[in-house]
N, C-alpha and C. Protein backbone atom coordinates (compact mmCIF):
# COMPACT_ATOMS: atom_id res chain seq x y z
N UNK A 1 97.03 140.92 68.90
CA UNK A 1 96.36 139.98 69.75
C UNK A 1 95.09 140.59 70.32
N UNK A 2 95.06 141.84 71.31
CA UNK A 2 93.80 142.41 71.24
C UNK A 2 92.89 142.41 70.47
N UNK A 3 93.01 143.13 69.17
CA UNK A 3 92.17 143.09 67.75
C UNK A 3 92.05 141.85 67.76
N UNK A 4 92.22 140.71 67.91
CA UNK A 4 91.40 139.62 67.51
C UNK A 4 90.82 139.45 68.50
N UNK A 5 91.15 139.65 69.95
CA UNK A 5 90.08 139.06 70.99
C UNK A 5 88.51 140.28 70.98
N UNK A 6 89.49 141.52 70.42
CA UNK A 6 87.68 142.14 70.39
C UNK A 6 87.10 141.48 68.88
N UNK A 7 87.89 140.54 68.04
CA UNK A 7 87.12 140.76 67.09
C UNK A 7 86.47 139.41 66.57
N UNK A 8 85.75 138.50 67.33
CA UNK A 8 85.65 137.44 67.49
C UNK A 8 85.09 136.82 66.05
N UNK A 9 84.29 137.91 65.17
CA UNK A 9 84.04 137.23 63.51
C UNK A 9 85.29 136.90 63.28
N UNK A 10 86.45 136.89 63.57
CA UNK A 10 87.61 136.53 63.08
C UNK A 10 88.23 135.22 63.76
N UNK A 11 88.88 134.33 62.77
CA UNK A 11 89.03 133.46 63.78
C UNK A 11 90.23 132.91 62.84
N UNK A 12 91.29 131.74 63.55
CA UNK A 12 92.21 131.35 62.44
C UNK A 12 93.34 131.30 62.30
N UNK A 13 94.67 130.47 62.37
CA UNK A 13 96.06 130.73 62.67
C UNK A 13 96.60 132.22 62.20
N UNK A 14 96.78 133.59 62.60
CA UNK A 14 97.84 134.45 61.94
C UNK A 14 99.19 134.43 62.67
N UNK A 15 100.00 134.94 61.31
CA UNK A 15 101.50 135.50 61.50
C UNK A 15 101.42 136.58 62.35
N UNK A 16 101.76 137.11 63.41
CA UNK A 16 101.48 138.36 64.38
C UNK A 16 103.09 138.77 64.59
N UNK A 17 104.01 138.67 63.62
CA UNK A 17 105.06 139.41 63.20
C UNK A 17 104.88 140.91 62.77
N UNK A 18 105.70 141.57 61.93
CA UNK A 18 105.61 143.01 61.44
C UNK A 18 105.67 142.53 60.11
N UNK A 19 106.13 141.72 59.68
CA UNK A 19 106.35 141.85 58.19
C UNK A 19 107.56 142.54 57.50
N UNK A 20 108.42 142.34 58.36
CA UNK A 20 109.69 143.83 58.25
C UNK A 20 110.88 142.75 59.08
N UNK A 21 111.62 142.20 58.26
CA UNK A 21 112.84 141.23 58.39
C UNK A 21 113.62 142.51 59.16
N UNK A 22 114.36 142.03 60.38
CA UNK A 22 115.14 142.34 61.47
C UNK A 22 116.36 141.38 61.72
N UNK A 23 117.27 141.84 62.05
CA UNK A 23 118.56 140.93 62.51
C UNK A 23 118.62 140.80 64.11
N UNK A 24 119.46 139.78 64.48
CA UNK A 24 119.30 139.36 65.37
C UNK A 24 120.61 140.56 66.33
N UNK A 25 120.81 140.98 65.40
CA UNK A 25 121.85 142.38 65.91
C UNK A 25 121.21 143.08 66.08
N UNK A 26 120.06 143.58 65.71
CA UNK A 26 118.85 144.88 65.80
C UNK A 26 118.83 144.65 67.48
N UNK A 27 117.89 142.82 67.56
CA UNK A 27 117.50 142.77 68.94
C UNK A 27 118.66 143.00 69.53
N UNK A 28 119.37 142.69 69.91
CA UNK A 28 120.30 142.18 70.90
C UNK A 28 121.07 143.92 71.28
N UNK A 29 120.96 144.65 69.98
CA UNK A 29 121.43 146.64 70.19
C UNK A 29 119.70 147.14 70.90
N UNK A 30 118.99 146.52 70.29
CA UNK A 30 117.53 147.09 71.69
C UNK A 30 117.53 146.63 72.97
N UNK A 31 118.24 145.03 73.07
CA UNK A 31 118.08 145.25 74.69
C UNK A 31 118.99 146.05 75.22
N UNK A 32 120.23 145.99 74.70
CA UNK A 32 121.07 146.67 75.50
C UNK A 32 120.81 147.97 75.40
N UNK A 33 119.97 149.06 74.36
CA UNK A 33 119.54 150.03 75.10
C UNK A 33 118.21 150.43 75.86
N UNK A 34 117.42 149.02 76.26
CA UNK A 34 116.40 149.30 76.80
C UNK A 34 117.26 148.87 78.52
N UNK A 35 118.26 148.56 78.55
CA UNK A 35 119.29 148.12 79.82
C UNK A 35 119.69 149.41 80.14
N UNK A 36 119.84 150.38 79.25
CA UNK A 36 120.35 151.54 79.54
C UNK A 36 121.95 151.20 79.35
N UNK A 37 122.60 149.90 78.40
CA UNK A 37 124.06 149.25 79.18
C UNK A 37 124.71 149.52 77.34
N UNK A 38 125.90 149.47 77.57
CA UNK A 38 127.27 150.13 76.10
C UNK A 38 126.79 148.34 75.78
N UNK A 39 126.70 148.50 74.47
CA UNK A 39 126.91 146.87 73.40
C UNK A 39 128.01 146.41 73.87
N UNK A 40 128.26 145.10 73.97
CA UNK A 40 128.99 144.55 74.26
C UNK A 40 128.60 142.97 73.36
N UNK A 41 128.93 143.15 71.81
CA UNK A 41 128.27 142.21 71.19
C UNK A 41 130.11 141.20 70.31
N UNK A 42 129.67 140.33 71.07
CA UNK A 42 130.89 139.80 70.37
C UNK A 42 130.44 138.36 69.28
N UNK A 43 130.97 138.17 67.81
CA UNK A 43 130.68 137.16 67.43
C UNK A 43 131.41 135.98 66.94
N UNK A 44 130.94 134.97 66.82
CA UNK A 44 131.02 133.67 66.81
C UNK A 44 131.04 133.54 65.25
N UNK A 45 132.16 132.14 64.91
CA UNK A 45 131.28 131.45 63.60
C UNK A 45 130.59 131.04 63.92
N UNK A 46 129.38 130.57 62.57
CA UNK A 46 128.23 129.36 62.95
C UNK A 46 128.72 127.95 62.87
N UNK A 47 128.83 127.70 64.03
CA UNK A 47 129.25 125.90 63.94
C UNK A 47 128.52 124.72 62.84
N UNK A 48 129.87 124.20 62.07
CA UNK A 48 129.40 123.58 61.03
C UNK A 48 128.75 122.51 60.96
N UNK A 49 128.37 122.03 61.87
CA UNK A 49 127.02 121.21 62.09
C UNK A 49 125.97 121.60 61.87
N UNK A 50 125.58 122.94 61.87
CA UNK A 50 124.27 123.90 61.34
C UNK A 50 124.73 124.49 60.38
N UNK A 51 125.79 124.90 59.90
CA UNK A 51 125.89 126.05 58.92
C UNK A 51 124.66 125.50 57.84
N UNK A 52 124.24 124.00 57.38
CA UNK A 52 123.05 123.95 55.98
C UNK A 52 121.94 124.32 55.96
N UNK A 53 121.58 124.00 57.19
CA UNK A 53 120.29 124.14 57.84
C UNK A 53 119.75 125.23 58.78
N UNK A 54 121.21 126.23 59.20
CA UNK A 54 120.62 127.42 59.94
C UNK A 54 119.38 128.23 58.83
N UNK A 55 118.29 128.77 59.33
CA UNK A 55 117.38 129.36 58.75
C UNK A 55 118.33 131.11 59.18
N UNK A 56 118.65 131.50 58.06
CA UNK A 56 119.50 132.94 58.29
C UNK A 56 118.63 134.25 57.81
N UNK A 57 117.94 134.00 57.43
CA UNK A 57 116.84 135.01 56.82
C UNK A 57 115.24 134.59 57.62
N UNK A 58 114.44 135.46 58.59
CA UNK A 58 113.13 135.59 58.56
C UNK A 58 112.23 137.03 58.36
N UNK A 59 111.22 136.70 58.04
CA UNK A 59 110.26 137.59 57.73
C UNK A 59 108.65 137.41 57.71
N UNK A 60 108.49 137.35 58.90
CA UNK A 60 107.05 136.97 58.59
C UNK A 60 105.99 137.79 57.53
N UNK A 61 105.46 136.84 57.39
CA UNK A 61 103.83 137.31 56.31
C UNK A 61 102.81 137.20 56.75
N UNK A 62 102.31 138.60 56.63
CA UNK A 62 101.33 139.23 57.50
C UNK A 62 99.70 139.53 56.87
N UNK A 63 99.85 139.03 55.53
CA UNK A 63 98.74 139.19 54.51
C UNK A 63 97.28 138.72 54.82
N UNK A 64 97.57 137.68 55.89
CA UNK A 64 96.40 136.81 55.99
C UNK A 64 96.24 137.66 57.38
N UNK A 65 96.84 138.08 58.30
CA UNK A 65 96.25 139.13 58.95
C UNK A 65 95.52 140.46 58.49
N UNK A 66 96.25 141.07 57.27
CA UNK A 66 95.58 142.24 57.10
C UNK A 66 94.23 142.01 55.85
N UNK A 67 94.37 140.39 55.28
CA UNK A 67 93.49 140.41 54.73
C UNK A 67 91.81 139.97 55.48
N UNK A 68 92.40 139.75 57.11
CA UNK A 68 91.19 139.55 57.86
C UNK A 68 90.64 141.12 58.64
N UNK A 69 91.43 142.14 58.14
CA UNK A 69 90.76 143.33 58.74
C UNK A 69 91.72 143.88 59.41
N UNK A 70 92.87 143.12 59.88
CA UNK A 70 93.53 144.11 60.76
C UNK A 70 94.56 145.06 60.19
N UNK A 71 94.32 146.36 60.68
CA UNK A 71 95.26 147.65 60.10
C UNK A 71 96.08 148.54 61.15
N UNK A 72 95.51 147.76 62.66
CA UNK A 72 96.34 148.39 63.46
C UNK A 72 97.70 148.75 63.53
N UNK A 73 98.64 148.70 62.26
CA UNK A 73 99.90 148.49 63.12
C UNK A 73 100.57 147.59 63.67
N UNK A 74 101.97 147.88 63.86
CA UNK A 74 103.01 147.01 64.39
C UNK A 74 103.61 147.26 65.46
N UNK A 75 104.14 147.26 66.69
CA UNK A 75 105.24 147.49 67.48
C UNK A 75 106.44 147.55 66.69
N UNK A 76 107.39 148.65 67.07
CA UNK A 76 108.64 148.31 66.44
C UNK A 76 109.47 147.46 67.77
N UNK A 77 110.68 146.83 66.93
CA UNK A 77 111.68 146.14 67.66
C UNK A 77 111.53 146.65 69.01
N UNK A 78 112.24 147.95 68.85
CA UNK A 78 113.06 148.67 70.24
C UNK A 78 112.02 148.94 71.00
N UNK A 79 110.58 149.21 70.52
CA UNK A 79 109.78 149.32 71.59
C UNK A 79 109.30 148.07 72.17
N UNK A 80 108.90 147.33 71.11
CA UNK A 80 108.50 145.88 71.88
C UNK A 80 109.57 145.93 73.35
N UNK A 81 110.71 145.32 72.76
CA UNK A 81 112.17 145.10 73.80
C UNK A 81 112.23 146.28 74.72
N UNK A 82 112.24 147.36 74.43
CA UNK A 82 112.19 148.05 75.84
C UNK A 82 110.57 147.95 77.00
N UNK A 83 109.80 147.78 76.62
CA UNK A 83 108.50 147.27 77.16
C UNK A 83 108.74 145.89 78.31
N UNK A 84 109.59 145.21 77.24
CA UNK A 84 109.46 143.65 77.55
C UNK A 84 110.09 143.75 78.82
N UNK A 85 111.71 144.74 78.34
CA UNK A 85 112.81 144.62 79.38
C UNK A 85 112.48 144.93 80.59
N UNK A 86 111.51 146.65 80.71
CA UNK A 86 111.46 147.54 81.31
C UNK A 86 110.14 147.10 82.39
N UNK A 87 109.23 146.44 81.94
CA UNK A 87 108.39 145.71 82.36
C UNK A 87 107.69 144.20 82.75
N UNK A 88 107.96 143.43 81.76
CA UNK A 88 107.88 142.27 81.82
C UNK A 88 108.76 141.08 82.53
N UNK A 89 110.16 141.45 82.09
CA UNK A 89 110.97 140.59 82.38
C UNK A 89 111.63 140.92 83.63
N UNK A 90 111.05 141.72 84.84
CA UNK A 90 111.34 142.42 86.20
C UNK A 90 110.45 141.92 86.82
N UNK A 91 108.78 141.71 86.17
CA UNK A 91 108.20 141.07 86.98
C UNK A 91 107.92 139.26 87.61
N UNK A 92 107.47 139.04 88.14
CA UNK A 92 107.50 137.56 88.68
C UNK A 92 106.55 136.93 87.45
N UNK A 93 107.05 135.69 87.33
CA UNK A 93 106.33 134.65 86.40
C UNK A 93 106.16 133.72 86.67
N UNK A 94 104.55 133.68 86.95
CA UNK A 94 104.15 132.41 87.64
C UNK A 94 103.57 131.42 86.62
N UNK A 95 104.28 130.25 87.21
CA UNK A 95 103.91 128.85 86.06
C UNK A 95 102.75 128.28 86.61
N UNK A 96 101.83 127.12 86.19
CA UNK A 96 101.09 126.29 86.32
C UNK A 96 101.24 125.37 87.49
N UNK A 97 102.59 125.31 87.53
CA UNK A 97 103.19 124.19 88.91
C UNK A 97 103.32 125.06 89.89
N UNK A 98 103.11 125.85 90.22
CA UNK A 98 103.47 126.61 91.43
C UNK A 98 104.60 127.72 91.38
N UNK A 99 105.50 126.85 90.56
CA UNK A 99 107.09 127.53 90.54
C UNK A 99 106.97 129.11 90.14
N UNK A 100 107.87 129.95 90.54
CA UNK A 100 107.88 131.54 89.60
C UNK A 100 109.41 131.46 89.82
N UNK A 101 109.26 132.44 88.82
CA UNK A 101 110.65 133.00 88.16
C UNK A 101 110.69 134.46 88.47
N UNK A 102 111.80 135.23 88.78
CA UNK A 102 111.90 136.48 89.12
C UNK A 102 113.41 137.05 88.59
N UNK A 103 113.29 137.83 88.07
CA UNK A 103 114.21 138.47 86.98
C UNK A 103 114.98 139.60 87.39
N UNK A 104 116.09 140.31 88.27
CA UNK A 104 116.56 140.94 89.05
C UNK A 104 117.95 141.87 88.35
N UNK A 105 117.92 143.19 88.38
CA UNK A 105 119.49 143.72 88.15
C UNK A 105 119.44 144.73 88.91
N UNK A 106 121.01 144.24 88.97
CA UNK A 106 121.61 144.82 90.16
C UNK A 106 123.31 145.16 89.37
N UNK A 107 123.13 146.79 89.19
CA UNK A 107 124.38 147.17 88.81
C UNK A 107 125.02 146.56 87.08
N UNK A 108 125.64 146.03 86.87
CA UNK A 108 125.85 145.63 85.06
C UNK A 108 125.62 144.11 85.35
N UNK A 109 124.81 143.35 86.22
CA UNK A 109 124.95 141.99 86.64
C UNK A 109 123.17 141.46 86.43
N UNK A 110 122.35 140.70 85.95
CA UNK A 110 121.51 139.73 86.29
C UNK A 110 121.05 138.74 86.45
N UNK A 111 120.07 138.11 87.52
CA UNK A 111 119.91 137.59 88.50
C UNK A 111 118.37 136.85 88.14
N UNK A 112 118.63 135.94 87.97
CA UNK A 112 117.03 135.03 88.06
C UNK A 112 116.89 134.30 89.01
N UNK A 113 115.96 134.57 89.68
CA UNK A 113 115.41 133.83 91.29
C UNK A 113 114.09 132.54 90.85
N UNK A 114 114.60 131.40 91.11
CA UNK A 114 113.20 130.51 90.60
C UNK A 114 113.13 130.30 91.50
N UNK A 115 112.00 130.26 91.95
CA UNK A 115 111.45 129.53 93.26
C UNK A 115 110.36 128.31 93.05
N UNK A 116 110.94 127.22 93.17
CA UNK A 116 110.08 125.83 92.47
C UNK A 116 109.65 125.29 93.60
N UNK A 117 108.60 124.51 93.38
CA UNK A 117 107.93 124.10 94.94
C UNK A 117 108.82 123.62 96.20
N UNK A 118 109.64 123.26 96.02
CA UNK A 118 110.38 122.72 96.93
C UNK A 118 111.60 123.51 97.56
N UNK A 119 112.48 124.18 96.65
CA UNK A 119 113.59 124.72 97.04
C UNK A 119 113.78 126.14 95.96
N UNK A 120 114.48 127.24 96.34
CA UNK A 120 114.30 128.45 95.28
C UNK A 120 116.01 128.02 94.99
N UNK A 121 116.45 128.43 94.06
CA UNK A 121 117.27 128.54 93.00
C UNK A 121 118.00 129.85 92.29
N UNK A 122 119.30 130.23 92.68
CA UNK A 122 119.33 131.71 92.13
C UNK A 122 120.54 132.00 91.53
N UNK A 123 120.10 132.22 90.18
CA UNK A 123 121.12 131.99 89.20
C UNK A 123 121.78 133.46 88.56
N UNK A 124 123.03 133.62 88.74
CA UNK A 124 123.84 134.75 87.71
C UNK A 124 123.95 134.82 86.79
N UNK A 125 123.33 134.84 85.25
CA UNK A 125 123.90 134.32 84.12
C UNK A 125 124.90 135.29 83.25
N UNK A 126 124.22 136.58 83.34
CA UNK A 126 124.21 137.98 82.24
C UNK A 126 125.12 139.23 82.91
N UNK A 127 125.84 139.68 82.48
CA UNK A 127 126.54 140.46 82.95
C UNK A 127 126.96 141.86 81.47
N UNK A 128 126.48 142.77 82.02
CA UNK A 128 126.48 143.53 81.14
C UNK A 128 127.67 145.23 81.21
């Protein structure tokens, strides 16, 4: 994303994937060690209302990025996700309407605080 904002001869929908197919087990073993927290991954069948149509394989294609110049590199998974965890998703997120969101842990437990114009909201979901 940088490289294109310094690189304004460039212009044009890209794939800003890696190009390097990942499972959804990869992510889900990076957050929990960007949590610092033991896996705790339990699974499900896919409910047969989707089983035809789940898309079970991605991989983005990155060609039309590198055929516009860019060679910078990729983030890997675990770094993206520990970045995201470690930084992003701790800080406040402010929307357009006023409302923010605030992202909180406390011990193997987290905590999202919305605060919407009118009344704040504070939800337990994740427990790790």
């Amino acid at each position: 994303m940088m490289w294109l904002l310094a690189t304004p001869s460039v212009s044009g929908l890209f794939n800003v994937g890696t190009g390097t197919a990942r499972s959804f087990r990869d992510l889900m073993l990076s957050a929990y060690a960007a949590l610092g927290a033991k896996p705790n991954i339990q699974y499900i069948d896919m409910p047969e209302t989707i089983r035809g149509s789940y898309q079970y394989f991605t991989q983005s294609e990155v060609d039309r990025l590198q055929h516009a110049g860019y060679n910078g590199g990729f983030t890997a998974l675990e770094d993206a996700v520990e970045t995201y965890v470690k930084g992003f998703s701790t800080a406040p997120i402010a929307f357009v309407d006023g409302s923010t969101s605030m992202i909180r842990k406390s011990g193997n437990r987290f905590s999202e605080k919305i605060m919407l114009k009118q009344k704040t909201v504070t939800r337990t979901d994740v427990r790790f």
